[in-house]
Structures are given as C-alpha cells and as structure tokens.
Protein backbone atom coordinates (compact mmCIF):
# COMPACT_ATOMS: atom_id res chain seq x y z
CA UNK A 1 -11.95 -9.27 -15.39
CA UNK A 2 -12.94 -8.86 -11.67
CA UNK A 3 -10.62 -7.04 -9.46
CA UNK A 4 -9.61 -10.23 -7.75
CA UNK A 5 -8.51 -11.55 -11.04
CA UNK A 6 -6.52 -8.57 -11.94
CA UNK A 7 -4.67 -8.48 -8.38
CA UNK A 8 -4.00 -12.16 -9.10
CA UNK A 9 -2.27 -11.38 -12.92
CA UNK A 10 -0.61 -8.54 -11.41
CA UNK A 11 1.49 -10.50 -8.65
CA UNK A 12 1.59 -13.20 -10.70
CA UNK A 13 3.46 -11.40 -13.34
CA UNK A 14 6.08 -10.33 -11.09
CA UNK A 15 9.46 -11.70 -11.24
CA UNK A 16 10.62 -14.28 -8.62
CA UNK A 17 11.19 -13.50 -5.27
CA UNK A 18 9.32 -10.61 -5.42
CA UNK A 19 6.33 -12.28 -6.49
CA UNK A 20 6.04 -14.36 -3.50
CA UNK A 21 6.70 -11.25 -1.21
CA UNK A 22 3.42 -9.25 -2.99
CA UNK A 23 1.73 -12.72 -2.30
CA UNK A 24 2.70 -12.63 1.10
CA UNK A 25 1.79 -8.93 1.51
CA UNK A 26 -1.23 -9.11 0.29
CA UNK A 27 -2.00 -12.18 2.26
CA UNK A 28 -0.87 -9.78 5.36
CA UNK A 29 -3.04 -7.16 4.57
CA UNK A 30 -6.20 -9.32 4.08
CA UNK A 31 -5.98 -10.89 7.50
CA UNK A 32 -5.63 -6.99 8.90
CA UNK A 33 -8.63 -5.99 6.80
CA UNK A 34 -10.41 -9.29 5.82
CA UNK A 35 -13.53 -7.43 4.99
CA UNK A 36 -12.39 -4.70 2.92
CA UNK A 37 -13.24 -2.76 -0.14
CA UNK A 38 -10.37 -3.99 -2.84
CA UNK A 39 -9.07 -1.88 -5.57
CA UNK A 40 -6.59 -2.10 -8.27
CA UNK A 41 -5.18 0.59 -10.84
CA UNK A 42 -3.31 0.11 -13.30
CA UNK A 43 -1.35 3.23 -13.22
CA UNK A 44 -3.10 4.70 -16.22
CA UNK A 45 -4.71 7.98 -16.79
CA UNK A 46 -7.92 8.61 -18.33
CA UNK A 47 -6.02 8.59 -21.31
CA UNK A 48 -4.54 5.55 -21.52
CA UNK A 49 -0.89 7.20 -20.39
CA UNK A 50 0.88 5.41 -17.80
CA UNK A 51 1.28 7.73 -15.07
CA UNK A 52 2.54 5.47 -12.08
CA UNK A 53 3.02 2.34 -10.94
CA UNK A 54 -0.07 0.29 -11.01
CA UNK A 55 -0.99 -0.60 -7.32
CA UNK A 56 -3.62 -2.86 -5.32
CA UNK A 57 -5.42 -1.18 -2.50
CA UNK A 58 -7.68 -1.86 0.41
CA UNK A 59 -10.08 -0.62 2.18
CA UNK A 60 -12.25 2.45 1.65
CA UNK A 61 -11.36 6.09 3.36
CA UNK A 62 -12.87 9.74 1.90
CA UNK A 63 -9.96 12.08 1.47
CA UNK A 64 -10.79 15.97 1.74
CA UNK A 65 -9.00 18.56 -0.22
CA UNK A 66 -8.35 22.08 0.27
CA UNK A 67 -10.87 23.21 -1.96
CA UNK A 68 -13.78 21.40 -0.36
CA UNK A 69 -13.98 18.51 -2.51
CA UNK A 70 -13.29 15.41 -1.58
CA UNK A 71 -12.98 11.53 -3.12
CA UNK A 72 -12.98 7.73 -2.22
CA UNK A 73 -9.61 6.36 -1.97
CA UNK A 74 -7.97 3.00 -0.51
CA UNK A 75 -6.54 3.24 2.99
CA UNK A 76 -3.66 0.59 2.16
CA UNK A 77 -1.79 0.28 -0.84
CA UNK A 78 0.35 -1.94 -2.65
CA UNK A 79 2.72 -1.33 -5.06
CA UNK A 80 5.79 -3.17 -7.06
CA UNK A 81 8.76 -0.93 -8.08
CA UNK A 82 11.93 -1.09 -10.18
CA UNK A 83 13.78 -1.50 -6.65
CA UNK A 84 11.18 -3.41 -4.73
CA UNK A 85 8.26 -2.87 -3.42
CA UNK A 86 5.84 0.00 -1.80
CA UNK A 87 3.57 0.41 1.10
CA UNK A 88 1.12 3.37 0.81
CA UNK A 89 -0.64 4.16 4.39
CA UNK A 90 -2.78 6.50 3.23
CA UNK A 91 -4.86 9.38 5.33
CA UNK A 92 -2.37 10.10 8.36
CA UNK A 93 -2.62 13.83 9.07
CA UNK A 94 1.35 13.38 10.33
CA UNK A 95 3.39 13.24 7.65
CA UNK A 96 6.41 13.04 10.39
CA UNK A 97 4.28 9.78 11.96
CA UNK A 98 5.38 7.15 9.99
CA UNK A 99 9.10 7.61 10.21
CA UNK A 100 8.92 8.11 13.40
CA UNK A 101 6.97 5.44 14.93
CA UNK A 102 7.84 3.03 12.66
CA UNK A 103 11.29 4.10 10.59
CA UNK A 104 14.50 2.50 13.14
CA UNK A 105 12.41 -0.35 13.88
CA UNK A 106 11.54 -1.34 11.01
CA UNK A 107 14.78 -2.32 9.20
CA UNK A 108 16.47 -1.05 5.74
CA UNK A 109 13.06 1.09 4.17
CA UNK A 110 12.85 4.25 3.54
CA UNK A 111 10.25 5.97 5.35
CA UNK A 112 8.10 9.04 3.85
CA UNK A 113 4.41 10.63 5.14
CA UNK A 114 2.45 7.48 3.82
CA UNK A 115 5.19 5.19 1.65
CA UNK A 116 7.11 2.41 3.24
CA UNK A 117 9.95 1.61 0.29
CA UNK A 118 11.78 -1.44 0.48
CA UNK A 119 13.88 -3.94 -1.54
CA UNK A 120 13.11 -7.36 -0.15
CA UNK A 121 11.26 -8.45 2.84
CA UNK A 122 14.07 -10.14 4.71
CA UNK A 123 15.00 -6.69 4.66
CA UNK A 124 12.19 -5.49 7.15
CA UNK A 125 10.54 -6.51 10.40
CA UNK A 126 7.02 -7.39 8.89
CA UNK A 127 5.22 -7.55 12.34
CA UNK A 128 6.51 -3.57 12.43
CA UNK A 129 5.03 -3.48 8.49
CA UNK A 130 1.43 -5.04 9.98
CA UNK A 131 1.83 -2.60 13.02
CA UNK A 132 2.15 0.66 10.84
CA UNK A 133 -0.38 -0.59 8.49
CA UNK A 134 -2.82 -1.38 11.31
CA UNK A 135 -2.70 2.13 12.87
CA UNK A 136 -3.22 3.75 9.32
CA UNK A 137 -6.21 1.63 9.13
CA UNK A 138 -7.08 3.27 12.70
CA UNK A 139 -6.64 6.93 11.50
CA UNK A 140 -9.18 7.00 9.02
CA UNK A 141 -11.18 4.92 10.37
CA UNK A 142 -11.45 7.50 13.63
C-alpha cells in the first residue's frame, strides 16, 4: 500500500467528526506544502510494539543530535488522539516559541515546544493553526 493509501485508511477509519477535521487538516497542510515529502507511521517499533500514536507527516527536515548524528524526519505532523487531535511542528530551536506566538490566539489547545493538542476544531482559530505551521515550515527550512 502506497503512503497515500495508508493516510487515506487512516483518516478514514476515524470516528465522525473527527474524521472530517483530519480530512480538513490534512487538506490544510497540503495547500501550505503542496510539494512535500509525505510520511506515515504507524506508531510501531521495529518490533511490531505499538509505541505511539500512528501519525502522517510532511515535508522533509534533518534533525541533529547531541552526539553528532543526525536523521530525516517530517517537518509537520499529524496525529489523532484519545482526546482529539495533534499538531507536531517539528525543528523549532524555541521550545517557549510556540506557546508564545501562537498559544492565547489560538483558542482552547494546549501548547508545548512542537505539539498543538486540541479536541475539536471549532475549538481553534485554524488560520492561527496554518500560521504556526507555516513558520515551522520556515525554521527548518532556513
């Protein structure tokens, strides 16, 4: 199965209305980043374990760790949850940044260094959601 397909099962198989909020996400994020590198994991370890939720990601950034190494990861994520829904912005040195920029405006989330938690959509200002995910996109991209 392609990684288009298994984006597609993956919303699909989310419960009503939170189906049609990934959709709309994801929609979101593709006209940000039409061109992008897509991803999806399925939350599994190497050995078959499930170690988080799975999650959908786009676009392509190299994250450097402190010993030297360093790995391809998505810049954006997307994530369902037993309360709602997730928005990783991945690769802001600021771990403060986020909240905030971003945290009063944007409505009832909860703000960490690169996760943007909330329960429903008509809970959030989604031009603020685009606006945060946009200037991720522009710190790794820098």
């Amino acid at each position: 199965m392609s990684i288009k397909e298994q984006i597609a099962v993956y919303i699909a198989m989310q419960p009503e209305p939170k189906r049609r909020e990934m959709q709309e996400l994801h929609d979101i994020i593709l006209k940000v980043m039409p061109k992008c590198k897509l991803w999806f994991l399925d939350g599994k370890d190497s050995k078959g374990k499930t170690v988080s939720n799975p999650n959908i990601g786009y676009g392509s950034y190299t994250i450097k760790y402190a010993d030297g190494t360093t790995r391809e990861f998505y810049q954006i994520g997307l994530s369902a949850n037993t309360t709602g829904i997730s928005v990783y912005i991945m690769g802001i040195e600021d771990k403060t940044y986020l909240a905030r920029t971003y945290g009063k405006k944007l409505g009832k989330a909860s703000v960490t260094g690169y996760c943007i938690k909330f329960k429903t959509l008509k809970d959030i200002n989604p031009d603020i959601l685009e606006a945060a995910i946009r200037s991720g996109i522009e710190a790794t991209n820098k």
